[in-house]
Protein backbone atom coordinates (compact mmCIF):
# COMPACT_ATOMS: atom_id res chain seq x y z
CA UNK A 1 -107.83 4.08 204.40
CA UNK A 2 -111.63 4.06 203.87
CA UNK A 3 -111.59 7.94 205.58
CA UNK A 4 -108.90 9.11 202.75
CA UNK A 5 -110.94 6.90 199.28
CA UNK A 6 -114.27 8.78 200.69
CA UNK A 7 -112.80 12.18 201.02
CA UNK A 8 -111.08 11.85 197.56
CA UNK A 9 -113.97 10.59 195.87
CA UNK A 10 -115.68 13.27 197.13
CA UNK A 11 -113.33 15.66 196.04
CA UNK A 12 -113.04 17.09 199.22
CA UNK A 13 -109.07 16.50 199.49
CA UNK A 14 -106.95 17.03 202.26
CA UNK A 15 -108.42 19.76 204.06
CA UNK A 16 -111.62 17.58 204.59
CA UNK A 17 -109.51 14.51 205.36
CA UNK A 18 -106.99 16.52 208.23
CA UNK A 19 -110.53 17.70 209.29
CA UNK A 20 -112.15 14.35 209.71
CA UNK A 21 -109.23 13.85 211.78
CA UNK A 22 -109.46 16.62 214.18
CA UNK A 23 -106.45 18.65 212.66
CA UNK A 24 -107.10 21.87 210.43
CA UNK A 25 -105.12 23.00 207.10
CA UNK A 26 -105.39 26.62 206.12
CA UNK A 27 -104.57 26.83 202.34
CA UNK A 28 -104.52 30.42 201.27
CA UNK A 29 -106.87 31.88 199.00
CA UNK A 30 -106.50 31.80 195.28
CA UNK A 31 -105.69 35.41 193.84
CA UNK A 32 -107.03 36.92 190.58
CA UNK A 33 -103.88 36.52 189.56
CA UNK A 34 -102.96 33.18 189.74
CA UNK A 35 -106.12 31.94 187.56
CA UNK A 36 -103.73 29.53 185.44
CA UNK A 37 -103.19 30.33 181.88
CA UNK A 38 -106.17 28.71 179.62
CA UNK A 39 -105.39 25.70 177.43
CA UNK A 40 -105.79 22.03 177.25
CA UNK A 41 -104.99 20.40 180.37
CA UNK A 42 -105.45 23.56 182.65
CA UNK A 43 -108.64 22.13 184.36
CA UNK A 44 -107.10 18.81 184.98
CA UNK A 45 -104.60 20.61 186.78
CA UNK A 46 -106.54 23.03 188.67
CA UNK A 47 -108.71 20.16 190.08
CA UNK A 48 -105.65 17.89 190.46
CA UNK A 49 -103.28 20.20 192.17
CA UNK A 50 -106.13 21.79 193.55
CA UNK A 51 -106.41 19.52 195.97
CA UNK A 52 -103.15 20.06 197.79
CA UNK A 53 -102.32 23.45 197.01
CA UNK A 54 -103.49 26.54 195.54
CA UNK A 55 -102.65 27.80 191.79
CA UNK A 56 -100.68 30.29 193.74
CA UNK A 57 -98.27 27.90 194.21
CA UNK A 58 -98.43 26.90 190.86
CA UNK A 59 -98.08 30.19 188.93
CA UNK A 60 -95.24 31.14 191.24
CA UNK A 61 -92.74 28.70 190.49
CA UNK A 62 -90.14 29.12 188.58
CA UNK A 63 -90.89 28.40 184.01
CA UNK A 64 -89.43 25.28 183.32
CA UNK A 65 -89.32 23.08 180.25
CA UNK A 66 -91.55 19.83 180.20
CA UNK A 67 -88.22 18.00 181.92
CA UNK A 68 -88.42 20.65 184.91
CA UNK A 69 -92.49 20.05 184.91
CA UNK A 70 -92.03 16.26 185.16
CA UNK A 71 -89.74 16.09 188.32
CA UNK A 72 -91.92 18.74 190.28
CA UNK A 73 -94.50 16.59 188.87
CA UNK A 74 -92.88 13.54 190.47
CA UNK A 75 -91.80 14.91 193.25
CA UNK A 76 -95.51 15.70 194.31
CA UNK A 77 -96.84 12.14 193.53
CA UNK A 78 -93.37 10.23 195.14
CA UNK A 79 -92.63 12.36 198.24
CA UNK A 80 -96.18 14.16 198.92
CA UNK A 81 -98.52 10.98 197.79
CA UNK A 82 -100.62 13.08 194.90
CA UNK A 83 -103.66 11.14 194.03
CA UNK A 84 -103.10 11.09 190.05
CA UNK A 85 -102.96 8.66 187.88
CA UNK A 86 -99.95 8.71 185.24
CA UNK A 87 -101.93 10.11 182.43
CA UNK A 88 -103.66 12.35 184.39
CA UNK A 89 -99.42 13.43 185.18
CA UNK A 90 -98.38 13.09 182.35
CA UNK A 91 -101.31 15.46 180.68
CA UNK A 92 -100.52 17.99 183.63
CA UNK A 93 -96.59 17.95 182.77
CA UNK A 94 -98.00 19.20 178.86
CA UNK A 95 -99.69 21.48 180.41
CA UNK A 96 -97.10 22.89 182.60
CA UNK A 97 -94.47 23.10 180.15
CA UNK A 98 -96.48 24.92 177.35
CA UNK A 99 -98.04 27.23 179.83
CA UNK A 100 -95.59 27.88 181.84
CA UNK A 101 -92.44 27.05 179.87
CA UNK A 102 -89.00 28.81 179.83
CA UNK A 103 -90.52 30.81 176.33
CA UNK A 104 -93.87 32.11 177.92
């Protein structure tokens, strides 16, 4: 438990975590083109996501309304363990669902 606060706090995520303990994740590289769209909330969500995934992932899925937002949402802190706090999802959800809603 100590291994996965320290790597979090350091904001080294996952990838430094799986290689503290001798396995390797290969995220791919961010593209140009999946910068996210600017706004309030898009930093929180870069580093936030950011630590799992790339934006790729992100810009890729399909526009969804802030109720389609909030299960992916959930589904990434209940089934995949996301380190954020509520507000911090709840902020990311607004996000989500203004820049990448179903009328973007």
């Amino acid at each position: 438990m100590k291994l996965i606060l320290v790597a979090l706090v350091l904001g080294l995520g996952l990838p430094a975590l799986a290689a503290a303990e001798g396995k390797t994740i290969e995220q791919p590289p961010d593209h140009p083109y999946a910068a996210l769209s600017d706004g309030p909330g898009a930093q929180l969500t870069r580093n936030s996501c950011g630590i799992c995934h790339s934006t790729d992932y992100i810009v890729t899925q399909p526009r969804g309304d802030a109720k389609q937002w909030d299960a992916v949402v959930t589904k990434m802190l209940k089934v995949y363990g996301a380190p954020i706090s509520e507000a911090d999802a709840k902020a990311i959800i607004e996000y989500l669902a203004t820049a990448y809603g179903p009328s973007r």
